[in-house]
Protein backbone atom coordinates (compact mmCIF):
# COMPACT_ATOMS: atom_id res chain seq x y z
CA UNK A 1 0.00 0.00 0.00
CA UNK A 2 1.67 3.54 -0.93
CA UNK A 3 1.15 6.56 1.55
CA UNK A 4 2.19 9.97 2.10
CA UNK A 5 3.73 10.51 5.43
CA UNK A 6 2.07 13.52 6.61
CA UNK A 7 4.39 14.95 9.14
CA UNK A 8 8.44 14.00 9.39
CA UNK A 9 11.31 16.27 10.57
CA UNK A 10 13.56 14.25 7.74
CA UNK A 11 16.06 16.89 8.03
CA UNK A 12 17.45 15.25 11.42
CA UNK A 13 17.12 12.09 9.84
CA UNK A 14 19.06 9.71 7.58
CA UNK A 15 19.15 8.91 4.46
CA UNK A 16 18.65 5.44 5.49
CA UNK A 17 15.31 6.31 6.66
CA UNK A 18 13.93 7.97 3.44
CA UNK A 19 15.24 4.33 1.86
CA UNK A 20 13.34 2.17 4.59
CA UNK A 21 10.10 4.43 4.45
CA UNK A 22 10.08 4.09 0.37
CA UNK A 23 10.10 0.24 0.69
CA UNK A 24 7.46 0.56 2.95
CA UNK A 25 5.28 2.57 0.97
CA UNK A 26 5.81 6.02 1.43
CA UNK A 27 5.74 7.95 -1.69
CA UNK A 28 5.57 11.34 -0.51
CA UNK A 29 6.69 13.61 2.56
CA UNK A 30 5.28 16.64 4.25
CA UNK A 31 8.09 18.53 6.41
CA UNK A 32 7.38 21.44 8.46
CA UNK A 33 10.12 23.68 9.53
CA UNK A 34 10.93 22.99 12.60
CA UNK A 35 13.10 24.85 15.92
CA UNK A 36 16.52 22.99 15.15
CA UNK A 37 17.77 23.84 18.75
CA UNK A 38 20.07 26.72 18.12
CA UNK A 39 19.18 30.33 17.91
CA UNK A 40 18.77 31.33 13.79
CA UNK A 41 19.28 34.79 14.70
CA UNK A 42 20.67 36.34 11.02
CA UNK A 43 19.04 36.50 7.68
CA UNK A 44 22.03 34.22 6.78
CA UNK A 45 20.98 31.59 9.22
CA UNK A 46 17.77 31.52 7.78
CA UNK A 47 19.13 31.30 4.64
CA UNK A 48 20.69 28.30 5.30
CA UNK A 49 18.21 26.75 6.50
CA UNK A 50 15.71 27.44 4.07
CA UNK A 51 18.25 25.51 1.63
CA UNK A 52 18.38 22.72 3.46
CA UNK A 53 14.47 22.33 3.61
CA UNK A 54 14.13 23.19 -0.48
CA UNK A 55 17.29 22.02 -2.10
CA UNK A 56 19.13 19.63 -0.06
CA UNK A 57 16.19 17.37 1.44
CA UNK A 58 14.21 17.31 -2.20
CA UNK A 59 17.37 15.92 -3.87
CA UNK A 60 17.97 13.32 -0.89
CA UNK A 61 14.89 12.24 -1.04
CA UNK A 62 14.78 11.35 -4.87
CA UNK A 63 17.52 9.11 -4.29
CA UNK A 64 15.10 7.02 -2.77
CA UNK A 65 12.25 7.81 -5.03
CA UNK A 66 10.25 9.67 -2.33
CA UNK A 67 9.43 13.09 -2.58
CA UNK A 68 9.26 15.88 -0.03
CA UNK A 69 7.24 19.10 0.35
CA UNK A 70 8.75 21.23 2.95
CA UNK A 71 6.51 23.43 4.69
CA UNK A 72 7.67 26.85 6.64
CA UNK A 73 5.34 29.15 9.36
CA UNK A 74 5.98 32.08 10.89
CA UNK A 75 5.32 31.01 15.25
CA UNK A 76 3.94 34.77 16.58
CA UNK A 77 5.62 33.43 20.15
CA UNK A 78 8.97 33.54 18.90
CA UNK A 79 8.68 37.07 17.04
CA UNK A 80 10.96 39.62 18.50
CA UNK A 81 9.63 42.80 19.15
């Protein structure tokens, strides 16, 4: 049976995984961005990590014939005023 996983932080995950969920029937992957546990307090930081979510995790996930659709929200508690 295929399925789309409909929430995974694959970005702290391996490759490995994206292998073992394709073989059990994930096609597709929705990741939201996510606090990685460090403060992303520059646009370059952001940067960065807006790569990783678009560019990086699309391609390693095609190497397993998954996809991913990375999601990203704006959390009004952690807006600096």
């Amino acid at each position: 049976m295929k399925y789309i996983e409909p929430h995974a932080h694959m970005v702290s995950r391996t490759t490995d995984d994206y292998v073992k969920m394709t073989l059990a029937g994930c096609v597709a992957v929705c990741e939201p961005a996510f606090w990685a546990g460090f403060d992303r307090s520059s646009a370059d930081g952001f940067y960065d990590y807006f790569c990783q979510l678009t560019e990086h995790e699309p391609k390693r996930a095609a190497n397993s014939a998954c996809r991913t659709f990375p999601g990203s929200a704006s959390i009004p508690r952690n807006r600096r005023t």
